[in-house]
N, C-alpha and C. Protein backbone atom coordinates (compact mmCIF):
# COMPACT_ATOMS: atom_id res chain seq x y z
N UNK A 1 -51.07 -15.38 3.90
CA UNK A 1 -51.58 -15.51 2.53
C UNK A 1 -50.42 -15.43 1.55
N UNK A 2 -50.39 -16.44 0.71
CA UNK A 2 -49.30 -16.33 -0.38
C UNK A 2 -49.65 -15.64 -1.66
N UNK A 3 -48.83 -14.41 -2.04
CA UNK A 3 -48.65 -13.72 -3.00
C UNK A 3 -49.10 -14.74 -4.92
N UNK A 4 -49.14 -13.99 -5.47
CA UNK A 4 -48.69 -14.44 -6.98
C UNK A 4 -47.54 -15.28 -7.06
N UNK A 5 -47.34 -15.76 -6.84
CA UNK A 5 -45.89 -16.70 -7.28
C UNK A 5 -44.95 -15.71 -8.23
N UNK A 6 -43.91 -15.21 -7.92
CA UNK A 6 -43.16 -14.39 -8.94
C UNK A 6 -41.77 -15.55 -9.02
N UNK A 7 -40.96 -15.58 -10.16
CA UNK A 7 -39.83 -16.33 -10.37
C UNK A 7 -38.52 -15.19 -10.67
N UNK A 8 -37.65 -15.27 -9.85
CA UNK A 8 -36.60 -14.21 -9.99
C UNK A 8 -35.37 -15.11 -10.37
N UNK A 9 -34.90 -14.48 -11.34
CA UNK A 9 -33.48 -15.22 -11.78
C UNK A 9 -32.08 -14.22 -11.35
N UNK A 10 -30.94 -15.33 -10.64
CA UNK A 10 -29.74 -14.49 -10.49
C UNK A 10 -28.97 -14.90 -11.48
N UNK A 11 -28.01 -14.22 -12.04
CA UNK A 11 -27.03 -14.52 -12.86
C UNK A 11 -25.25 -13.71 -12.46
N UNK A 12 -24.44 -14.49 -12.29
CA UNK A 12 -23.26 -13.62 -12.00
C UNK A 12 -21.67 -14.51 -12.54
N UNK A 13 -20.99 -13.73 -12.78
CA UNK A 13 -19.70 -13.90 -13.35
C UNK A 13 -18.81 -13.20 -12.46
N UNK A 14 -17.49 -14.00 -12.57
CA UNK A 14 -16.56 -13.17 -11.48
C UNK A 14 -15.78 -11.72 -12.20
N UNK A 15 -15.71 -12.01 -13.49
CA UNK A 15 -14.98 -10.87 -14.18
C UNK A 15 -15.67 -10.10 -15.07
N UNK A 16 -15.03 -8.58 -15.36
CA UNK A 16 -16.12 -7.84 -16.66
C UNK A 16 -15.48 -8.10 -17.55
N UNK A 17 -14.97 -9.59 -17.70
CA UNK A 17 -14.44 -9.52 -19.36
C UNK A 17 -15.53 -11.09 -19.55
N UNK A 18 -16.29 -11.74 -18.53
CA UNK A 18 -16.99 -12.51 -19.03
C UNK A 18 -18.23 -12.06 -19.28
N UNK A 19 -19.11 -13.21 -20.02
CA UNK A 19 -20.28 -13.10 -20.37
C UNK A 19 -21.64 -13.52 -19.40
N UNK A 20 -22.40 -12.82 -19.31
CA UNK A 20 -23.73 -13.57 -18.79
C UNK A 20 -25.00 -13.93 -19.62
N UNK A 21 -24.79 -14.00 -20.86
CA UNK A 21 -25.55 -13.86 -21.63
C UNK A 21 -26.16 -15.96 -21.41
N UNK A 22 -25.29 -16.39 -21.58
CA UNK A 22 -25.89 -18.38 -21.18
C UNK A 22 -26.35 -18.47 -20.44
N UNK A 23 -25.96 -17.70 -18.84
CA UNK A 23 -26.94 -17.81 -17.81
C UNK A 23 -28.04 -17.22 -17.99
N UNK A 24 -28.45 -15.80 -18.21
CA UNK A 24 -29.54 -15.29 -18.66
C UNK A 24 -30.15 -15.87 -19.68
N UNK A 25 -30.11 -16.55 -20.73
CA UNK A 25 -30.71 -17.64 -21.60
C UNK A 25 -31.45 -18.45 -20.72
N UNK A 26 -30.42 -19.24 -20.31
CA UNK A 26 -31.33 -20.32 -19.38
C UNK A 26 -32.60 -19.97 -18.09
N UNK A 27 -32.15 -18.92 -17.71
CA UNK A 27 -32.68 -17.97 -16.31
C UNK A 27 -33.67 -17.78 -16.99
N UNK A 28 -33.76 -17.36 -18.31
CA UNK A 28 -35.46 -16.86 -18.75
C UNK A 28 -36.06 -18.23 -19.45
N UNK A 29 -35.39 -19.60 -19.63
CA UNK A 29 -36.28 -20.40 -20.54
C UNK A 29 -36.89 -21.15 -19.22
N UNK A 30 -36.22 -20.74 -17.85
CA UNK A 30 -36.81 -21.66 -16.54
C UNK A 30 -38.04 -20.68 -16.15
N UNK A 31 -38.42 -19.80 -16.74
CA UNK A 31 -39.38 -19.05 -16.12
C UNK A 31 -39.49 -17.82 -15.79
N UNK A 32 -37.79 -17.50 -15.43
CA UNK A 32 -37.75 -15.84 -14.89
C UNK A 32 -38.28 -15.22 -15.36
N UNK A 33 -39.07 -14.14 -14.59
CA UNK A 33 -40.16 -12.73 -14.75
C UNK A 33 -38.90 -11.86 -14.65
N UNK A 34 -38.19 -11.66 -13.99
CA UNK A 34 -36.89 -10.63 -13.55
C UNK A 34 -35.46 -11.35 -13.46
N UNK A 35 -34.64 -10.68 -13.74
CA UNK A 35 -33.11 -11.26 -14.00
C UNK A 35 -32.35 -10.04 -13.23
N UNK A 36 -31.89 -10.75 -12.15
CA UNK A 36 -30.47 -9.33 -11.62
C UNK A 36 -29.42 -9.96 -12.39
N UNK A 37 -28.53 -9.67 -12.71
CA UNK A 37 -26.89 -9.89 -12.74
C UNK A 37 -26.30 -9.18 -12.68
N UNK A 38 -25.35 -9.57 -12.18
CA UNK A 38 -23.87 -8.70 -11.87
C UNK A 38 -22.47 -9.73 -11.87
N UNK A 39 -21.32 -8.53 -12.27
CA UNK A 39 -19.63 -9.30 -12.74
C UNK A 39 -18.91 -8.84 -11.07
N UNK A 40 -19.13 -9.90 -10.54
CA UNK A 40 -18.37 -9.35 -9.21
C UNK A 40 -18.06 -10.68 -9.04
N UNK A 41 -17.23 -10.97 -7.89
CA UNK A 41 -16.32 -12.40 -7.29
C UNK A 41 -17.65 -12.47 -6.19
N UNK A 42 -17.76 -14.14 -6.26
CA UNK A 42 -18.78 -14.69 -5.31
C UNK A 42 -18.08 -15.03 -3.90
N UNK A 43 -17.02 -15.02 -3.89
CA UNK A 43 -16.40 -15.35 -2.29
C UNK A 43 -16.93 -14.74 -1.21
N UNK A 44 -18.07 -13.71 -1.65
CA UNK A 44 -18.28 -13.36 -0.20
C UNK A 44 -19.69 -12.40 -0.80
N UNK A 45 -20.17 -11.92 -0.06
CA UNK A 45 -21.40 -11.11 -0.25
C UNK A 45 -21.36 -9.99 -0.54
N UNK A 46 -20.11 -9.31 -0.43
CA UNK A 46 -19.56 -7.94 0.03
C UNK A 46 -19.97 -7.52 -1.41
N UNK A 47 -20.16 -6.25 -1.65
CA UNK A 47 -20.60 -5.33 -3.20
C UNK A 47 -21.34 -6.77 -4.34
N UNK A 48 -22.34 -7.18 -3.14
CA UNK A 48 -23.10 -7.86 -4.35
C UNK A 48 -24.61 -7.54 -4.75
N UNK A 49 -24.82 -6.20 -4.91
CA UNK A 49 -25.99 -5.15 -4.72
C UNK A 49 -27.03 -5.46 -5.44
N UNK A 50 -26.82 -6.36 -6.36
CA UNK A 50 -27.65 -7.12 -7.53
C UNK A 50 -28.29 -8.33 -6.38
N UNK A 51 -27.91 -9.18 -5.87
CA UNK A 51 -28.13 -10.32 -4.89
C UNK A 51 -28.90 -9.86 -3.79
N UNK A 52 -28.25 -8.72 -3.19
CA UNK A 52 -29.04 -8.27 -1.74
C UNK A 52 -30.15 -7.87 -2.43
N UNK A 53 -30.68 -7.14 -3.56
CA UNK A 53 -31.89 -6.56 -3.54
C UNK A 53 -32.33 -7.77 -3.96
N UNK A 54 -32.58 -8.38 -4.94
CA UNK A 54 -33.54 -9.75 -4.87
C UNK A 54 -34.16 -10.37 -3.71
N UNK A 55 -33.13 -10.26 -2.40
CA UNK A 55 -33.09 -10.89 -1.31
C UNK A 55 -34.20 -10.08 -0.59
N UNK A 56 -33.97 -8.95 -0.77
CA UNK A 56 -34.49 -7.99 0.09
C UNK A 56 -35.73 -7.63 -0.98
N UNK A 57 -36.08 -8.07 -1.54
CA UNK A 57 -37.36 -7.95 -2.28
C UNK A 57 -38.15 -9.14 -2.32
N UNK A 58 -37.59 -10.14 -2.75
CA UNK A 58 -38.41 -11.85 -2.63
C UNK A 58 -39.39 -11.66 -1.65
N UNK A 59 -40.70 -12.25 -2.04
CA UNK A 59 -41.43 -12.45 -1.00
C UNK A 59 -42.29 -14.08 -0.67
N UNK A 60 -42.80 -13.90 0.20
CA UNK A 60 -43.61 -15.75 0.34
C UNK A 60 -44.00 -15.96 -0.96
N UNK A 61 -43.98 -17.28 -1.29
CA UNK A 61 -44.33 -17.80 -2.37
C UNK A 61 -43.39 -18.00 -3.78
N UNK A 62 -42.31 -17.14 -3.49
CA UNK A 62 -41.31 -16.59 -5.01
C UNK A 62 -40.39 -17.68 -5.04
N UNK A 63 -39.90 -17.44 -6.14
CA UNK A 63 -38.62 -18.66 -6.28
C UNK A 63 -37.43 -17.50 -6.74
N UNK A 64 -36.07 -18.03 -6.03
CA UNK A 64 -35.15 -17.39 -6.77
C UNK A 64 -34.56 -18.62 -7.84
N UNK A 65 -34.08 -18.60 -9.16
CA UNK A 65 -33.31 -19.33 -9.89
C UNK A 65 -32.33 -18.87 -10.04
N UNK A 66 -31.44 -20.01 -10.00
CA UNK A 66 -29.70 -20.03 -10.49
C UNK A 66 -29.28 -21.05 -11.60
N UNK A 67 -28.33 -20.62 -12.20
CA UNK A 67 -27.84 -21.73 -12.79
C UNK A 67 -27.12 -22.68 -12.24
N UNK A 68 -26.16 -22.64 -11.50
CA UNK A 68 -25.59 -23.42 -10.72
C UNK A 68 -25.31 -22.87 -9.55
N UNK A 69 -25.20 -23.71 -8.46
CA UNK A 69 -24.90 -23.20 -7.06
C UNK A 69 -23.56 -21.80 -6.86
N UNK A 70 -22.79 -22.26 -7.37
CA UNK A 70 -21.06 -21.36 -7.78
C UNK A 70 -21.57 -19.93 -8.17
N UNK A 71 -23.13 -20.06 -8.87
CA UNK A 71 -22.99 -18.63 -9.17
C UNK A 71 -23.65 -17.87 -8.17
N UNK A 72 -24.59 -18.53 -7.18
CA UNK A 72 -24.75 -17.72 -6.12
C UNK A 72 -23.79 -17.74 -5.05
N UNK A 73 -23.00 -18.55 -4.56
CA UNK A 73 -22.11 -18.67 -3.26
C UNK A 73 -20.78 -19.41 -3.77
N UNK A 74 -19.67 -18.86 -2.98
CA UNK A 74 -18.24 -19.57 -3.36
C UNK A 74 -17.79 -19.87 -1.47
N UNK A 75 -18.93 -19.65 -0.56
CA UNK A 75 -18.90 -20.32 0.95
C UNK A 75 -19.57 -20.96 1.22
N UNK A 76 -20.28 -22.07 2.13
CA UNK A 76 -21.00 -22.66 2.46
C UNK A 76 -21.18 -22.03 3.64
N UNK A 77 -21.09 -21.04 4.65
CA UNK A 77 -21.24 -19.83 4.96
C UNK A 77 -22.34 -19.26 4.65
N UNK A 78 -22.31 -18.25 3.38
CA UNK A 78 -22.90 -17.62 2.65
C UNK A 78 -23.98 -18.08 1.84
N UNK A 79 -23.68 -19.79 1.33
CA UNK A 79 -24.84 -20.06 0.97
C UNK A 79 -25.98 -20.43 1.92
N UNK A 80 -25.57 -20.89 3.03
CA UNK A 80 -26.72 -21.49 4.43
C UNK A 80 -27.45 -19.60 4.61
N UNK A 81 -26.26 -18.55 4.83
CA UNK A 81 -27.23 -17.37 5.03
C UNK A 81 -28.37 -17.10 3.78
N UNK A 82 -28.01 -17.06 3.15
CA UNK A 82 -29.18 -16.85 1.43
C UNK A 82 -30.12 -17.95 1.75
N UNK A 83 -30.00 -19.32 1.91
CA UNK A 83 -30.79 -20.07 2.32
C UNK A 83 -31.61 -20.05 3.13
N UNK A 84 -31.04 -19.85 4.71
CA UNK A 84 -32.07 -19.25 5.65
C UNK A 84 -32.70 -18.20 5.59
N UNK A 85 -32.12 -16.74 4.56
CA UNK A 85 -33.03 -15.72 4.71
C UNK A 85 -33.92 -16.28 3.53
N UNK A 86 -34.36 -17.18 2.52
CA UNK A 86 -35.46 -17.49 1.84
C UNK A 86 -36.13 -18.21 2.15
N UNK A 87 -36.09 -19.05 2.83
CA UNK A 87 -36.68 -19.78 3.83
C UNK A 87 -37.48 -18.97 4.98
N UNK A 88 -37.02 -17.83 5.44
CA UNK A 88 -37.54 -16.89 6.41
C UNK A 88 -38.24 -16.23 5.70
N UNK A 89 -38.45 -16.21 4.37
CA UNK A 89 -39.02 -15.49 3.96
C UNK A 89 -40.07 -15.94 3.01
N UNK A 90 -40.11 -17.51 3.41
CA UNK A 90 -41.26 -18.33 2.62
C UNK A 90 -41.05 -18.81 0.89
N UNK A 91 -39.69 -18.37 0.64
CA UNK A 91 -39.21 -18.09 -0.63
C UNK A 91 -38.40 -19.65 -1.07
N UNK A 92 -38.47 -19.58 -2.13
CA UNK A 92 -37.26 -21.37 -2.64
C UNK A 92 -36.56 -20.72 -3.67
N UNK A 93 -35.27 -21.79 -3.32
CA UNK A 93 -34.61 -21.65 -4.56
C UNK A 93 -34.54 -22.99 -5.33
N UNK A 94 -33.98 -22.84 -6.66
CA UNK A 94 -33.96 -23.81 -7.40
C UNK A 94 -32.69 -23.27 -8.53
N UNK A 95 -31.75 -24.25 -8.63
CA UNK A 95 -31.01 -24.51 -9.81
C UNK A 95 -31.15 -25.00 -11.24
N UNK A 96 -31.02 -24.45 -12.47
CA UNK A 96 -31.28 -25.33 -13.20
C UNK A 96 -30.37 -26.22 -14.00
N UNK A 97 -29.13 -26.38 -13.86
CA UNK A 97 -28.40 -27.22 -14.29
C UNK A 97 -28.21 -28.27 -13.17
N UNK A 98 -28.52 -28.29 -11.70
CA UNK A 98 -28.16 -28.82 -10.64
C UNK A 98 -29.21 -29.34 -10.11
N UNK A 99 -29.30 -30.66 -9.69
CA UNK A 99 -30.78 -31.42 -8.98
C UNK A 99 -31.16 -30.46 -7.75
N UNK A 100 -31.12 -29.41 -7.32
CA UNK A 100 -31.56 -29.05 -6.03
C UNK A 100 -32.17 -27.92 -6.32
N UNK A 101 -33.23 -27.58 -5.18
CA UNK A 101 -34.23 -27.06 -4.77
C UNK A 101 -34.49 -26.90 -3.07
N UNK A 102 -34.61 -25.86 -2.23
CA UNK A 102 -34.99 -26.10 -0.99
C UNK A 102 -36.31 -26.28 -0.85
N UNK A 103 -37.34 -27.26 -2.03
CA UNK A 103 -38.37 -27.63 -1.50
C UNK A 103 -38.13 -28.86 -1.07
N UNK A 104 -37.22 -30.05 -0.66
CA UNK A 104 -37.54 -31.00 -0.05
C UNK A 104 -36.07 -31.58 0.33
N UNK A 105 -36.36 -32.67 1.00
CA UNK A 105 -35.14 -32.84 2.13
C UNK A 105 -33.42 -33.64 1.71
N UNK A 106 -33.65 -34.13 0.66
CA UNK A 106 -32.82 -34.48 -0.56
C UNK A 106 -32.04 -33.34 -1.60
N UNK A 107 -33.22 -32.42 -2.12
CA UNK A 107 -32.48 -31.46 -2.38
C UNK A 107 -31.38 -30.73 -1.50
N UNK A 108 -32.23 -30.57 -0.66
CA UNK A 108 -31.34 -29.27 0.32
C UNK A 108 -29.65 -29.92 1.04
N UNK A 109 -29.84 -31.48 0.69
CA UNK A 109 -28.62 -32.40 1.33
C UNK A 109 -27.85 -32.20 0.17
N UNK A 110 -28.24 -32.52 -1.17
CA UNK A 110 -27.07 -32.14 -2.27
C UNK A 110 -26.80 -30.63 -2.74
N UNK A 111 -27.61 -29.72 -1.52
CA UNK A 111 -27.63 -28.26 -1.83
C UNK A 111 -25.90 -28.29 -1.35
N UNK A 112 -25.99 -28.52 -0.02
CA UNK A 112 -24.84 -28.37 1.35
C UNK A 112 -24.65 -28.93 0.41
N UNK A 113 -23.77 -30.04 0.02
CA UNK A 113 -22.95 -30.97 -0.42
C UNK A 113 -22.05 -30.22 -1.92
N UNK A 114 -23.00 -29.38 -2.68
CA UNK A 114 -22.28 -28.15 -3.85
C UNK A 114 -21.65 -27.42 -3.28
N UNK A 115 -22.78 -26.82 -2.11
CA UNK A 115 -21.67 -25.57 -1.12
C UNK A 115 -20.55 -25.81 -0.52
N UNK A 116 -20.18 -26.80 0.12
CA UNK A 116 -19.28 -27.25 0.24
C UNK A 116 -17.86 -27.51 -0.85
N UNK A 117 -18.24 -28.36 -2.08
CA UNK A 117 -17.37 -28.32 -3.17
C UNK A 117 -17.36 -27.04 -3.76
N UNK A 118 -17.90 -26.01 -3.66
CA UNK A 118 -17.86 -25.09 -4.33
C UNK A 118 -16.40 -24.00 -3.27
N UNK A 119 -16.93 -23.96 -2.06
CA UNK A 119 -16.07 -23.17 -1.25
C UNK A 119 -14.69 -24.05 -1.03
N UNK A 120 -14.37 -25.67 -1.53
CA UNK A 120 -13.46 -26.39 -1.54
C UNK A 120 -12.73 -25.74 -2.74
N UNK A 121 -13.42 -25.77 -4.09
CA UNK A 121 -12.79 -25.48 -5.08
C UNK A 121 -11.99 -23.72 -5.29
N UNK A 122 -12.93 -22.91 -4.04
CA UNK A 122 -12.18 -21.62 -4.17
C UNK A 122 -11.02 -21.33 -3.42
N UNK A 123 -10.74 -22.34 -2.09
CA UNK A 123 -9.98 -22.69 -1.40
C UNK A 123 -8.37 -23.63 -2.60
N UNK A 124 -8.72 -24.23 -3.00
CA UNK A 124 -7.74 -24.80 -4.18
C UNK A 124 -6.92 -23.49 -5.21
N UNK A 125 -8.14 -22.78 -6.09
CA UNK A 125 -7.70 -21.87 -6.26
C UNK A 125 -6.57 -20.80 -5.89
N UNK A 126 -7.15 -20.59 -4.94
CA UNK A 126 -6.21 -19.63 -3.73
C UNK A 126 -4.63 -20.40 -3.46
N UNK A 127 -5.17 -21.53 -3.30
CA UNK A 127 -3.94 -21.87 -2.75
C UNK A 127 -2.59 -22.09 -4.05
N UNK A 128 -3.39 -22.26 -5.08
CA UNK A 128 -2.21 -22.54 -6.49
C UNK A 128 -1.86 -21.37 -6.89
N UNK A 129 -3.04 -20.09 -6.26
CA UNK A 129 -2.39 -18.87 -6.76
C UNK A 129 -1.30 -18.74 -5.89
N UNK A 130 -1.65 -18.99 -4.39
CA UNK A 130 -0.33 -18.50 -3.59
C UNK A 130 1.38 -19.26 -4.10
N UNK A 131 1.19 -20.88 -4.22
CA UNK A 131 1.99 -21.39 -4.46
C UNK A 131 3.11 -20.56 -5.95
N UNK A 132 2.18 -20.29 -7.07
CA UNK A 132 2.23 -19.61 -8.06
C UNK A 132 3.34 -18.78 -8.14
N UNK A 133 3.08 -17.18 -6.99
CA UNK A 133 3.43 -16.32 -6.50
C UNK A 133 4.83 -16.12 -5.99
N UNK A 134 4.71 -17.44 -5.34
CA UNK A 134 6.28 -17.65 -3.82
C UNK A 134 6.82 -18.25 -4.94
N UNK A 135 6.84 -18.96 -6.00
CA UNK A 135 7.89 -19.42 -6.98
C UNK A 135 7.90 -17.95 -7.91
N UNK A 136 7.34 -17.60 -8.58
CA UNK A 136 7.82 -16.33 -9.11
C UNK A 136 8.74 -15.74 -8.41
N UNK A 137 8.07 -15.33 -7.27
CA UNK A 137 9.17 -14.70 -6.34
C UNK A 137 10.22 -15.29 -6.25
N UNK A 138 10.55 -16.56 -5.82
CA UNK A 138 11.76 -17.01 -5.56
C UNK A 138 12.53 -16.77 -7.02
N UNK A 139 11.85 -17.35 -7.77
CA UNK A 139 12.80 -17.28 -9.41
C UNK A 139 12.96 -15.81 -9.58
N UNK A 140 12.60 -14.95 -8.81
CA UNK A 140 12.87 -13.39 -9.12
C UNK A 140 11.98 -12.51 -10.11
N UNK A 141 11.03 -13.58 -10.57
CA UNK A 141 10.27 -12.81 -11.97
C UNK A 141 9.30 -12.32 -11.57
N UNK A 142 9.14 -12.12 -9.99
CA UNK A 142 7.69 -11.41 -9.69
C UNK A 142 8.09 -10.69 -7.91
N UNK A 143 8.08 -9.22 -8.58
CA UNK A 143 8.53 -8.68 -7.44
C UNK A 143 7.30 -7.45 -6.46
N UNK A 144 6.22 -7.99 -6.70
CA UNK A 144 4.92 -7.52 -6.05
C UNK A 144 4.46 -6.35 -6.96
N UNK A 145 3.63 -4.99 -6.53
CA UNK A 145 3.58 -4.31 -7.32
C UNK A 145 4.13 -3.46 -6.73
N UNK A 146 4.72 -2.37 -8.18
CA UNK A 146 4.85 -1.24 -8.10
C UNK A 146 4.70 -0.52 -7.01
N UNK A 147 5.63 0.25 -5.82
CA UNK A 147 5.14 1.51 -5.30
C UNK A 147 4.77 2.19 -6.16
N UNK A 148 3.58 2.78 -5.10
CA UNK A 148 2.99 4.66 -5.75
C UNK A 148 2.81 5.19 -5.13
N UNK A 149 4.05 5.11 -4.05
CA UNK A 149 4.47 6.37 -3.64
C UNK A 149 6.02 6.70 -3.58
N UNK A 150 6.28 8.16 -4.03
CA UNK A 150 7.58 8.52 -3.59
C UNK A 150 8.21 8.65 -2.36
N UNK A 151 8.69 7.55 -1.66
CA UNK A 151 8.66 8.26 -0.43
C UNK A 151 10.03 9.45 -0.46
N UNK A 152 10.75 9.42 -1.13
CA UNK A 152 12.27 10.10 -1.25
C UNK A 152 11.04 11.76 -1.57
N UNK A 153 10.06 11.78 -2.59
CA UNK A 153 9.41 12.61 -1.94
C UNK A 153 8.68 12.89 -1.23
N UNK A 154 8.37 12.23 -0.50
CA UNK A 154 7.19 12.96 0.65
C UNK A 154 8.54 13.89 1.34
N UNK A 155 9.61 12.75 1.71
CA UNK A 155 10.45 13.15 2.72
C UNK A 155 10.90 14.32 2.25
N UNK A 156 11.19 14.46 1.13
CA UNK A 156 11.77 16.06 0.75
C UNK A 156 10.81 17.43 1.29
N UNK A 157 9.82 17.28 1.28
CA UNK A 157 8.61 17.89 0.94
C UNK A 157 8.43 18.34 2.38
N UNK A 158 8.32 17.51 3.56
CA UNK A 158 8.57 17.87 4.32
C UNK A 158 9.46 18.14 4.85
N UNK A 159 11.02 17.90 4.64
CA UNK A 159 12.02 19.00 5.22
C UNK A 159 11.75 20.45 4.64
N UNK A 160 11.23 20.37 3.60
CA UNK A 160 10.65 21.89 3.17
C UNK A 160 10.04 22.35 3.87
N UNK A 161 9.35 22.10 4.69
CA UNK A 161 8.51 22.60 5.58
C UNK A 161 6.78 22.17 5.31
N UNK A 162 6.24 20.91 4.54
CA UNK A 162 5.39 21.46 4.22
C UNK A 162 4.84 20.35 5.02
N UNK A 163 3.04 20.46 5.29
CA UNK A 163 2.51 19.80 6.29
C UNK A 163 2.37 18.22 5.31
N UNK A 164 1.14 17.79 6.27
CA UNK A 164 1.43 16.05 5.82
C UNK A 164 0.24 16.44 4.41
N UNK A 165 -0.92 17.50 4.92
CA UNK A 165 -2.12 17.74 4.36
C UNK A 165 -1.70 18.03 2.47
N UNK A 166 -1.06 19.00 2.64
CA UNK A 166 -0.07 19.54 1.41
C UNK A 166 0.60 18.66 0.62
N UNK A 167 1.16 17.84 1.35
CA UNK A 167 2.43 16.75 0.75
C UNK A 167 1.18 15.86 -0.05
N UNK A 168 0.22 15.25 0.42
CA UNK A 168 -0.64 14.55 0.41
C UNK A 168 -1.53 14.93 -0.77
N UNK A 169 -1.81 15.98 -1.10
CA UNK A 169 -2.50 16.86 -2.11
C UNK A 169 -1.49 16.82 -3.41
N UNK A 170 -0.03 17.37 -3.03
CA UNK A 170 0.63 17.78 -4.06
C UNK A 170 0.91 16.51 -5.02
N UNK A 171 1.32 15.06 -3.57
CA UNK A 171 1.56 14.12 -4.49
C UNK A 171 0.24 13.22 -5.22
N UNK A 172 -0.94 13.71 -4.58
CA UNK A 172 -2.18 13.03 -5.09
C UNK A 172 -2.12 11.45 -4.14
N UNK A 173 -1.78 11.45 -3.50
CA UNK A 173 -2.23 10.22 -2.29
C UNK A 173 -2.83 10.75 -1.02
N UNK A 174 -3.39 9.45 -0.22
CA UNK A 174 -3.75 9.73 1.25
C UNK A 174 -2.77 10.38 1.65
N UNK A 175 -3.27 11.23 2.76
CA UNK A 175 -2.64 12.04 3.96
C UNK A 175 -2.30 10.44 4.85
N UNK A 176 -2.79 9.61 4.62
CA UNK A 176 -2.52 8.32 6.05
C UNK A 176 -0.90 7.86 5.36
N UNK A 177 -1.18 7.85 4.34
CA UNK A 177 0.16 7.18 3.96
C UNK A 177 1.50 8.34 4.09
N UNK A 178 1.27 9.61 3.54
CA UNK A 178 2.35 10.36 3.93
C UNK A 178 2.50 10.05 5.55
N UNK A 179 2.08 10.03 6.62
CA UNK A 179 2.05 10.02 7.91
C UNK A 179 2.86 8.52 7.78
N UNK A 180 2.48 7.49 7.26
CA UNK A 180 2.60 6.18 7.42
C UNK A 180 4.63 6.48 6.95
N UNK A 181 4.40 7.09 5.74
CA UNK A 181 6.14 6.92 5.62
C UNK A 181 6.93 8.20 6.32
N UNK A 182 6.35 8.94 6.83
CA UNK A 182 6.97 9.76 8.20
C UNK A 182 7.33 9.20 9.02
N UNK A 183 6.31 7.89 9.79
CA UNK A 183 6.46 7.18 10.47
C UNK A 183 7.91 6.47 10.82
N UNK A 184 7.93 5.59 9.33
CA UNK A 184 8.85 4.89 9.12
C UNK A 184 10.31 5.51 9.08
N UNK A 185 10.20 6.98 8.64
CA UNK A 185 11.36 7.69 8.82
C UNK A 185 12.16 7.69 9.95
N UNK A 186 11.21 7.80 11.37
CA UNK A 186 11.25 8.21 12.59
C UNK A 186 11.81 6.58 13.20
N UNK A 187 11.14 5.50 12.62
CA UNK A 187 11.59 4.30 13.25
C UNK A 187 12.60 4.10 12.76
């Protein structure tokens, strides 16, 4: 038996210095009863606690809305899993700036076909950042970050006698890393 039809809107941005306020505009003029959003990076699912509960709440009959594919998935991976668990769960999605919908067999072909450009375009990204990086570096103007740690103190600290637990406390870092540049002492 199918439920009430409920319409759930996602909305997400990769940074907390952007806005969600356009997506949520649109998310409520398509219908949304409920709006999650959250400012997290879509590359992966990982701390997307706004997404899993929708997921894990949707039931037969519901629609999730997006504005565009990019803002739910940056894998085609990740978007086939969200896909199959709404589908398993009797549930559709629908875009509203984007022709697709997993109610019919056209949509769901230009669904894959976003997911794809979408996890192409984060792949590009990545790669101009890396390129970016190795020229800084080479030109010298980018020399990674900052240590934060002393190791000249840990090492003192323990010829003092003091354990890794102590060193670790006093300097306000992991105990793994004092051990880690003990380590390195020893090699």
């Amino acid at each position: 038996m199918v439920n009430d039809m409920a319409i759930y809107g996602y909305s997400r941005v990769s940074d907390r210095t952007q806005n969600l306020s356009i997506q949520e505009e649109a998310l409520r003029a398509a219908g949304c009863e409920v709006i999650r959003s959250e400012k997290v990076s879509g590359t992966s699912m990982n701390n997307r606690d706004e997404l899993r509960n929708l997921l894990d709440f949707i039931r037969e009959g519901d629609e999730l809305v997006i504005t565009r594919i990019d803002r739910l998935a940056r894998s085609i991976l990740d978007l086939h899993m969200i896909v199959e668990e709404l589908e398993a769960k009797g549930a559709t999605l629908r875009a509203t700036e984007q022709p697709i919908s997993t109610g019919d067999a056209a949509s769901k072909a230009f669904l894959s076909m976003l997911g794809v450009f979408a996890e192409f375009e984060t792949n590009l990204r990545r790669e101009r950042q890396m390129e970016g990086i190795l020229k800084a570096k080479a030109s010298g103007k980018y020399k990674g970050r900052k240590q934060s740690i002393d190791r000249d103190r840990v090492k003192q600290l323990k010829a003092q006698g003091m354990g890794a637990s102590k060193i670790a406390a006093e300097l306000g870092i992991a105990r793994a890393s004092v051990y880690r540049v003990l380590e390195e002492e020893v090699a």
